[in-house]
C-alpha atoms as a PDB file:
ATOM      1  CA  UNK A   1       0.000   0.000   0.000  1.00  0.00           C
ATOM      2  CA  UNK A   2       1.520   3.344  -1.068  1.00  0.00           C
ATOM      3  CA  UNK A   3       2.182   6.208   1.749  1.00  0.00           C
ATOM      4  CA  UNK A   4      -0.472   9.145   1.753  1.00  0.00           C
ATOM      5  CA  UNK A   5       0.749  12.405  -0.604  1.00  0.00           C
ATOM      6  CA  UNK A   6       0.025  15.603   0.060  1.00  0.00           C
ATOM      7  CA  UNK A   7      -2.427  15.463  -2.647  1.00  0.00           C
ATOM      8  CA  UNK A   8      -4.387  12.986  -0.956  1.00  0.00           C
ATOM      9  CA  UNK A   9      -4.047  14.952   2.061  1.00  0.00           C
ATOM     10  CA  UNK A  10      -5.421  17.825   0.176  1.00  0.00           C
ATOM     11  CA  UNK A  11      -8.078  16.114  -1.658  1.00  0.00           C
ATOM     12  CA  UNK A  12      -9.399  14.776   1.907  1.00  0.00           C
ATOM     13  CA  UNK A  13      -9.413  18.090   3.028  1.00  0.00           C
ATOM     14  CA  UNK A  14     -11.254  19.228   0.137  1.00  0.00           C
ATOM     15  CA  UNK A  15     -14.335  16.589   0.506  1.00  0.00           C
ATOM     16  CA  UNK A  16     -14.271  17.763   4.409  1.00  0.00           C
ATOM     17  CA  UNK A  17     -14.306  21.304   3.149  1.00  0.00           C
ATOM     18  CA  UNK A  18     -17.204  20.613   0.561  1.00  0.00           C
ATOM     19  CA  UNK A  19     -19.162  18.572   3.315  1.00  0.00           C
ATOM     20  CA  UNK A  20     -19.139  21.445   6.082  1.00  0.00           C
ATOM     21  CA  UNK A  21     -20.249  24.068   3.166  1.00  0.00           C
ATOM     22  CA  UNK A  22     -23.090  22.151   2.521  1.00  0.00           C
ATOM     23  CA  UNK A  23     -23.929  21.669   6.287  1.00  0.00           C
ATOM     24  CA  UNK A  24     -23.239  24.996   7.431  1.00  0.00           C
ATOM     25  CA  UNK A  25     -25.780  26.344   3.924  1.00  0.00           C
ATOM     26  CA  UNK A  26     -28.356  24.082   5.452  1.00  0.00           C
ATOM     27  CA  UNK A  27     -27.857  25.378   9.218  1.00  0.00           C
ATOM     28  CA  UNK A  28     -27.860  28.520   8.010  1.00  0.00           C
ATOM     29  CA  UNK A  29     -31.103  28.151   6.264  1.00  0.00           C
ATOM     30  CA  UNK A  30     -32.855  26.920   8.851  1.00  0.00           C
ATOM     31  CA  UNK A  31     -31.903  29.890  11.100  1.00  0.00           C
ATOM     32  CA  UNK A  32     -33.454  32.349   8.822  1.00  0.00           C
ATOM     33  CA  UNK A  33     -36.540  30.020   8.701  1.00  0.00           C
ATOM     34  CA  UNK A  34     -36.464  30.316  12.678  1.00  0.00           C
ATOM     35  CA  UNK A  35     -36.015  34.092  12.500  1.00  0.00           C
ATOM     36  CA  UNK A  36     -39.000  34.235  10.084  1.00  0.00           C
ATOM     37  CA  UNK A  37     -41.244  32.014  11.839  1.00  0.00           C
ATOM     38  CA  UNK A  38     -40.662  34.255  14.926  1.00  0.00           C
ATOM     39  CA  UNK A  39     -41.663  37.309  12.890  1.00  0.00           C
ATOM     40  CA  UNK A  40     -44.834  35.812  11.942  1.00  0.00           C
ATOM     41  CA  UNK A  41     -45.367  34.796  15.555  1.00  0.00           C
ATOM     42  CA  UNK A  42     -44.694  38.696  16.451  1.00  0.00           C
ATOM     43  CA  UNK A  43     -47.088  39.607  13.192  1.00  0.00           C
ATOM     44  CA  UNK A  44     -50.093  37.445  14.582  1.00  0.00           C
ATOM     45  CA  UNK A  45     -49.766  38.754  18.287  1.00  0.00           C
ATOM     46  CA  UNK A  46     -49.590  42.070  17.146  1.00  0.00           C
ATOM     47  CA  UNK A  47     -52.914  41.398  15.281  1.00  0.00           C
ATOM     48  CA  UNK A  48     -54.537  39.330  18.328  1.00  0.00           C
ATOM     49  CA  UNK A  49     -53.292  43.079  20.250  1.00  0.00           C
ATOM     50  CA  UNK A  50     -54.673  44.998  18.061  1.00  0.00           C
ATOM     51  CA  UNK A  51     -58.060  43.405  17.499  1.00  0.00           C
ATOM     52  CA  UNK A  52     -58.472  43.601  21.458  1.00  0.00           C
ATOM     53  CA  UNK A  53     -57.297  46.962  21.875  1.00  0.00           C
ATOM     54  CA  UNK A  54     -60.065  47.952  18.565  1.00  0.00           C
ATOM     55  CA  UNK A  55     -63.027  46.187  20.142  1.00  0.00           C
ATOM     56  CA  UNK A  56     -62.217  48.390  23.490  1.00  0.00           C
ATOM     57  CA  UNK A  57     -61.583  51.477  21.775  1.00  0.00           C
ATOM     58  CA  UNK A  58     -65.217  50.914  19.947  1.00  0.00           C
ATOM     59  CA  UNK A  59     -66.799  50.045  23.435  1.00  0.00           C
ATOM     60  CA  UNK A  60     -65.831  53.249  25.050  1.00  0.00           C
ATOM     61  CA  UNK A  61     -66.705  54.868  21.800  1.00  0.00           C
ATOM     62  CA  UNK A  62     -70.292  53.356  21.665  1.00  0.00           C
ATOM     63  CA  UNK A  63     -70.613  54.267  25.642  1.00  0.00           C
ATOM     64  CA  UNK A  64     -69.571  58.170  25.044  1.00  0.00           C
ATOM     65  CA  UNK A  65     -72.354  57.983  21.858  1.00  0.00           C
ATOM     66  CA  UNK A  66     -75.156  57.015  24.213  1.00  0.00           C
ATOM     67  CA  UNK A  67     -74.214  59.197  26.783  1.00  0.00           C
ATOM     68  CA  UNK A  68     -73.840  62.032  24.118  1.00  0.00           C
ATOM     69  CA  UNK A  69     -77.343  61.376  22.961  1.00  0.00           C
ATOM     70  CA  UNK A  70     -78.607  60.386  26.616  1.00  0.00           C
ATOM     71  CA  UNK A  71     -77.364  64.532  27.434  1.00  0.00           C
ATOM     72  CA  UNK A  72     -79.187  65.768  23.774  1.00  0.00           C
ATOM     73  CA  UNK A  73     -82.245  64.062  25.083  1.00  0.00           C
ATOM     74  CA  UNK A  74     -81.871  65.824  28.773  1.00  0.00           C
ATOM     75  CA  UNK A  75     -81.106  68.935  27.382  1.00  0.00           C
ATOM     76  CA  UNK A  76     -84.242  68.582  24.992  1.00  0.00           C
ATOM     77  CA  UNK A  77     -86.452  67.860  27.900  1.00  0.00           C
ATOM     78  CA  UNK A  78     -84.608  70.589  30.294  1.00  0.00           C
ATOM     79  CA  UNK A  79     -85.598  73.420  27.634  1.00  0.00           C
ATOM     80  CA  UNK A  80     -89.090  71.814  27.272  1.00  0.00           C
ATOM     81  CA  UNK A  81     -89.192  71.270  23.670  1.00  0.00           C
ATOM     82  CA  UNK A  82     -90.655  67.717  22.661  1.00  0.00           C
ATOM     83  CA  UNK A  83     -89.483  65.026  20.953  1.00  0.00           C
ATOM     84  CA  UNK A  84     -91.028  64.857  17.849  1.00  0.00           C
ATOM     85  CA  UNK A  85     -90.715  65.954  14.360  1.00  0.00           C
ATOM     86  CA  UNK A  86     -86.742  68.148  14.238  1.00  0.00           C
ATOM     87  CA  UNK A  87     -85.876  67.377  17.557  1.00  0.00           C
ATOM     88  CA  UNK A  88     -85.627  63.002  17.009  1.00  0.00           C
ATOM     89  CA  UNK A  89     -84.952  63.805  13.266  1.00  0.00           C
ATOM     90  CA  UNK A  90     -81.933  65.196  14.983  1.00  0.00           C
ATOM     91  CA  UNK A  91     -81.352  62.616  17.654  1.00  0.00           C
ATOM     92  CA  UNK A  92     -82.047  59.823  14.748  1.00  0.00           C
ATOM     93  CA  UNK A  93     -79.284  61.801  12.532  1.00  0.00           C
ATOM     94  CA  UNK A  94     -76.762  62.353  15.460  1.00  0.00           C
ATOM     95  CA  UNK A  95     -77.100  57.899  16.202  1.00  0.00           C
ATOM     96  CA  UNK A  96     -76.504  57.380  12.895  1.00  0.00           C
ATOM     97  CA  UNK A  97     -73.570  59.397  12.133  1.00  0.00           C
ATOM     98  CA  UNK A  98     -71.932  58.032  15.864  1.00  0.00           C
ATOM     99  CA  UNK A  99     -72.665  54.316  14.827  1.00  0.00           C
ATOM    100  CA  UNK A 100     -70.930  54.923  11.227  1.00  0.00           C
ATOM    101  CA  UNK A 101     -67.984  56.489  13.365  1.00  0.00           C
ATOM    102  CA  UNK A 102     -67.874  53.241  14.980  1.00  0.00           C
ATOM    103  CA  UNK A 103     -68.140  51.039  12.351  1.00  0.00           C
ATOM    104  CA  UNK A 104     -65.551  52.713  10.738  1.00  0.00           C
ATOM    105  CA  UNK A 105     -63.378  52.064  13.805  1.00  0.00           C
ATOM    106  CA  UNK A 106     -63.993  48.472  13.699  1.00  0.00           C
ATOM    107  CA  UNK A 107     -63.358  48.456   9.636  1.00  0.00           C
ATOM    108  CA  UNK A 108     -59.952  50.370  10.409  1.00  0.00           C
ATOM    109  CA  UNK A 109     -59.133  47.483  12.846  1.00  0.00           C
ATOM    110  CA  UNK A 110     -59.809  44.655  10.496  1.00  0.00           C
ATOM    111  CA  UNK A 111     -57.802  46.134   8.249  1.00  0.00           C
ATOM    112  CA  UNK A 112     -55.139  46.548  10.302  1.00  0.00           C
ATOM    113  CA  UNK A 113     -55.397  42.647  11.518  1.00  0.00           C
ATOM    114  CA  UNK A 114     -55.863  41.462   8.085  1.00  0.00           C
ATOM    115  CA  UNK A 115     -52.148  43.153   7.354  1.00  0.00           C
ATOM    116  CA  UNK A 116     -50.780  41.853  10.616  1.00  0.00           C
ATOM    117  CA  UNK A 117     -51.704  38.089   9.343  1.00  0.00           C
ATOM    118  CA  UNK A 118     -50.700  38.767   6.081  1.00  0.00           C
ATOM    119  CA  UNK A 119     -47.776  39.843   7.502  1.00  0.00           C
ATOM    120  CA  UNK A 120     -47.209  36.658   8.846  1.00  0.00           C
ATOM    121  CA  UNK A 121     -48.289  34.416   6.451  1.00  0.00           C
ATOM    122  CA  UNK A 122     -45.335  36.232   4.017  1.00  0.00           C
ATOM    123  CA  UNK A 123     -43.077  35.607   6.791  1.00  0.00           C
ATOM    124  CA  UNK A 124     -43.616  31.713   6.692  1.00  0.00           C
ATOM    125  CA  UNK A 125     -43.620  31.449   3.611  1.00  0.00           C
ATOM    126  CA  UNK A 126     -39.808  33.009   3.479  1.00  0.00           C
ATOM    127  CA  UNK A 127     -39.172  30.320   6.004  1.00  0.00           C
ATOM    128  CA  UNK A 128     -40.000  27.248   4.034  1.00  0.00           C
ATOM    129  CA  UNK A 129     -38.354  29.378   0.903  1.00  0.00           C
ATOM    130  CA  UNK A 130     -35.233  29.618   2.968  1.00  0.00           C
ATOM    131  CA  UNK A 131     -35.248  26.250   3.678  1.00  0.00           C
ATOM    132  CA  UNK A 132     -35.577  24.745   0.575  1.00  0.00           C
ATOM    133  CA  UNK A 133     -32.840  27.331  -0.476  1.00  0.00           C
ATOM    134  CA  UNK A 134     -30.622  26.221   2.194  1.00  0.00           C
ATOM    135  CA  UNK A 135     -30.708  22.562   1.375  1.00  0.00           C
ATOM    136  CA  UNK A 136     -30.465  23.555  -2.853  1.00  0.00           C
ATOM    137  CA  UNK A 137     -27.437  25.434  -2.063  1.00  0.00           C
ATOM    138  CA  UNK A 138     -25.821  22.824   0.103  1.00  0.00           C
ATOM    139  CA  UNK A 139     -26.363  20.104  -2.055  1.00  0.00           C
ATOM    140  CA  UNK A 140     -25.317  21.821  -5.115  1.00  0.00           C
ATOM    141  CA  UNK A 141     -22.152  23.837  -3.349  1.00  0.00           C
ATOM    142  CA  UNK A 142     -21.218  20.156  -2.605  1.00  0.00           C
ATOM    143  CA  UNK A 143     -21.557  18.305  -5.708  1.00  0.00           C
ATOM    144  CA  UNK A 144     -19.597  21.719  -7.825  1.00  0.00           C
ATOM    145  CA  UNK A 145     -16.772  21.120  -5.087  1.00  0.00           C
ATOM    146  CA  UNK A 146     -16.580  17.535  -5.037  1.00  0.00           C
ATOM    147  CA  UNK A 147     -16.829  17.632  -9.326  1.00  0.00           C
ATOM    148  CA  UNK A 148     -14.064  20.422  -9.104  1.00  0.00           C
ATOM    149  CA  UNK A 149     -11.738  17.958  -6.721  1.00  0.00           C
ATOM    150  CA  UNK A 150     -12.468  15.036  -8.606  1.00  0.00           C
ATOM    151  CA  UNK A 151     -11.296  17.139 -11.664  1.00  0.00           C
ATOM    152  CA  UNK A 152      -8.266  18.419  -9.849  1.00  0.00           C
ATOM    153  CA  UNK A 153      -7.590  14.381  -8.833  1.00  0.00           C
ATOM    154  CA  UNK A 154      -7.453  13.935 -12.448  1.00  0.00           C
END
């Protein structure tokens, strides 16, 4: 059996170095997927936050609209004029322009959580891209190195 050369030494080396560039393009990849599934974890609780912070902004909105019209009503009754004819047309106008207010509000906020989980769903999807990418590049970082040693073994 013939003693080792430096060009097997090298070659050996080579196929080492080839290996651990494909492993560390895979390990690599799969970080970024873990940094992008954590930024869709962030996007969804910042949707889950924002729908619950929405529905209690529109519930204290809703309160201060019946206790607006609850004090046009008083105010109505303290001056003695009745309510009937421009008076509840007035009343009936002021409701409806509070409750569009607040459905507004609550069409602002499902906006704002459809982004949030859109958000999110992007980020996955760069995940699994990643991933895939990661294992493409390692397998064909390896092959090109092991076809360029195999070349340079002649």
């Amino acid at each position: 059996m013939a003693a080792a050369t430096m060009g097997d030494y090298g070659f050996g080396m080579g196929i080492g170095g080839a290996i651990g560039g494909s492993i560390a393009s895979v390990i690599e990849a799969n970080t970024m997927q873990g940094w992008y599934n954590t930024n869709a974890i962030l996007s969804e609780s910042e949707s889950q936050i924002a729908s619950i912070g929405a529905k209690m902004n529109i519930k204290k909105f809703r309160e201060q609209a019946d206790a607006f019209l609850s004090g046009q009503v008083a105010l109505y009754a303290k001056a003695g004029v009745k309510l009937e004819g421009s008076p509840i047309e007035v009343l009936k106008a002021s409701a409806r322009e509070l409750e569009y207010d607040a459905l507004v509000q609550e069409y602002n906020a499902d906006v704002g959580m459809w982004g949030a989980n859109l958000q999110a769903s992007m980020y996955r999807g760069y995940g699994a891209s990643a991933a895939r990418a990661g294992v493409v590049s390692g397998v064909a970082s390896g092959v090109s190195n092991m076809s360029t040693l195999l070349m340079m073994r002649g």
